[in-house]
Protein backbone atom coordinates (compact mmCIF):
# COMPACT_ATOMS: atom_id res chain seq x y z
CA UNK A 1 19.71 15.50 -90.55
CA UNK A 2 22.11 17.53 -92.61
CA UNK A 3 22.05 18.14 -96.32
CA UNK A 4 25.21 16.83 -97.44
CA UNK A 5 24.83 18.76 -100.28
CA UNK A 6 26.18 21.65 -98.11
CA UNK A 7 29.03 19.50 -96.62
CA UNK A 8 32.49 20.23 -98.19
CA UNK A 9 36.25 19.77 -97.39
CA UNK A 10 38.24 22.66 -96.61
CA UNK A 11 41.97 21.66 -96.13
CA UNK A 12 42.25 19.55 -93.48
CA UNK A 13 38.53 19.32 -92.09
CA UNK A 14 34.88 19.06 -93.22
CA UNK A 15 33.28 21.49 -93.13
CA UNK A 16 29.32 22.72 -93.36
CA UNK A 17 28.64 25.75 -95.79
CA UNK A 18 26.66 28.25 -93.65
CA UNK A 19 24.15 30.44 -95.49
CA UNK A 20 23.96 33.35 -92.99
CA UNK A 21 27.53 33.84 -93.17
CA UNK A 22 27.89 33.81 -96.97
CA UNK A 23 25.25 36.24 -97.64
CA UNK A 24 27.43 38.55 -94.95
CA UNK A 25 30.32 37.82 -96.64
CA UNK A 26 29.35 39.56 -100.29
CA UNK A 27 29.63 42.81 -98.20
CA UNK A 28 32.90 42.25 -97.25
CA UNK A 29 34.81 44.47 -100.15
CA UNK A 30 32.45 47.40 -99.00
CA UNK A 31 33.64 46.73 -95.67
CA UNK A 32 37.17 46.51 -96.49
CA UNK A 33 37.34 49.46 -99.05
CA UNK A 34 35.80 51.75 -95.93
CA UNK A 35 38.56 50.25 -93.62
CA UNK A 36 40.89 53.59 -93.74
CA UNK A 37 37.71 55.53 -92.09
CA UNK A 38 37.33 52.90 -89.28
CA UNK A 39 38.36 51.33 -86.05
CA UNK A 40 39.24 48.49 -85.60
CA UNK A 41 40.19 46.62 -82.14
CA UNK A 42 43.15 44.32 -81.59
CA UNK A 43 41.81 40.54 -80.48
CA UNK A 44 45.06 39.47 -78.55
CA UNK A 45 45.65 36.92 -80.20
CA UNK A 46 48.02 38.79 -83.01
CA UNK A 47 45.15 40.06 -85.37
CA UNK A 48 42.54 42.69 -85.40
CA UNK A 49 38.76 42.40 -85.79
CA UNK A 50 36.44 45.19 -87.53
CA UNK A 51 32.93 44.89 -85.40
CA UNK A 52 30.22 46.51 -87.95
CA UNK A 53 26.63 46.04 -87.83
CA UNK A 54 25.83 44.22 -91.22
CA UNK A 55 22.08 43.51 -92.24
CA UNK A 56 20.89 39.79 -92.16
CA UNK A 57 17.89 39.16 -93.94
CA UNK A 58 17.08 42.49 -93.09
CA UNK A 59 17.89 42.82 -89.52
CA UNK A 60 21.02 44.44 -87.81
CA UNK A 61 23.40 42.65 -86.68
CA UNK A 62 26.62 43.12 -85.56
CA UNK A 63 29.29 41.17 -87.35
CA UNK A 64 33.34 40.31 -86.32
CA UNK A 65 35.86 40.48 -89.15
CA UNK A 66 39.06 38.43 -87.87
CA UNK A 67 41.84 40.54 -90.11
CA UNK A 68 45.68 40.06 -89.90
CA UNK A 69 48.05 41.94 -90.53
CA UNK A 70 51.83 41.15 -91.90
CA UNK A 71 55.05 42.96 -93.11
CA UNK A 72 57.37 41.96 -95.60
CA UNK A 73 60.02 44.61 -96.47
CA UNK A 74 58.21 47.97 -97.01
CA UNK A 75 54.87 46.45 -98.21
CA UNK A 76 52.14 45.24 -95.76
CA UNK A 77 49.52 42.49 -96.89
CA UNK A 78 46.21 42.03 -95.10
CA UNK A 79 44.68 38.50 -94.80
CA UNK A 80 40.70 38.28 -93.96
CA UNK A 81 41.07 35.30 -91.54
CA UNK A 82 37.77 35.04 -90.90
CA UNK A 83 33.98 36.50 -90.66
CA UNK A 84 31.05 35.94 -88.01
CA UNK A 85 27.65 37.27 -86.94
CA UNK A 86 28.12 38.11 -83.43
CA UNK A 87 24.76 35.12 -82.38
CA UNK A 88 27.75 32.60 -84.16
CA UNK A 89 30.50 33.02 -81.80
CA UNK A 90 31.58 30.84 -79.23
CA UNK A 91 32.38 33.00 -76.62
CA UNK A 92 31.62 35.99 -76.13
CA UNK A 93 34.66 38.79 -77.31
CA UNK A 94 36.48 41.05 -74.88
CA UNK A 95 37.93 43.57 -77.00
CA UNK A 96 39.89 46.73 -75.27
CA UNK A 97 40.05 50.25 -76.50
CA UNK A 98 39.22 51.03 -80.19
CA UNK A 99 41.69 52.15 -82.30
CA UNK A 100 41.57 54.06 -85.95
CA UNK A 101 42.62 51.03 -88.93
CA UNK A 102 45.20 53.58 -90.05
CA UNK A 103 47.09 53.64 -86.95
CA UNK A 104 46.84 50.25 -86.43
CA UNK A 105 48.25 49.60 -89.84
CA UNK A 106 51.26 52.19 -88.86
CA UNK A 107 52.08 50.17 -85.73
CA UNK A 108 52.31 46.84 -87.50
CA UNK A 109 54.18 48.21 -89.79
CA UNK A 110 56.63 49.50 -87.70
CA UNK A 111 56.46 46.61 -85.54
CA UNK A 112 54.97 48.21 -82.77
């Protein structure tokens, strides 16, 4: 049975608000301020993800920060698409070779 209390619309679809995943999202401004120090891995499927370990009710865990990247003239805007603990995804990720934020950042913006 599901509370529909936690049951809201989001655009086009219903949607059910997910505790686990809010309470990992109020670290996400930490997570994004340290994103110049960090790598980061590209997702092919035209965005990045940021894999930290985030703590869950107090256990580790690690958690996948869907980020995208876009240009328009000499400034670059970064959209958080979205945010999972790794136990929530549906398949498992196959990520290549890490590579620093910052030079990520450089090759989008040059449109590498």
């Amino acid at each position: 049975m599901v509370d529909t209390a936690l049951v809201f619309m989001d655009h086009k679809q219903v949607r059910l608000f997910d505790k686990t995943r809010y309470e990992l999202s109020l670290g996400l401004p930490a997570l994004i301020e340290a994103l110049p120090d960090q790598k980061v891995f590209h997702t092919g499927h035209h965005n990045l993800v940021r894999v930290a370990i985030a703590a869950n009710s107090g256990v580790a865990t690690d958690y996948h920060v869907f980020l995208a990247l876009a240009r328009k003239g000499k400034r670059m805007t970064m959209f958080i698409e979205s945010a999972y603990p790794a136990d929530l995804l549906e398949d498992k990720p196959k990520y290549g070779k890490p590579i620093r934020f910052l030079v990520a950042l450089r090759n989008y913006y040059e449109g590498n």
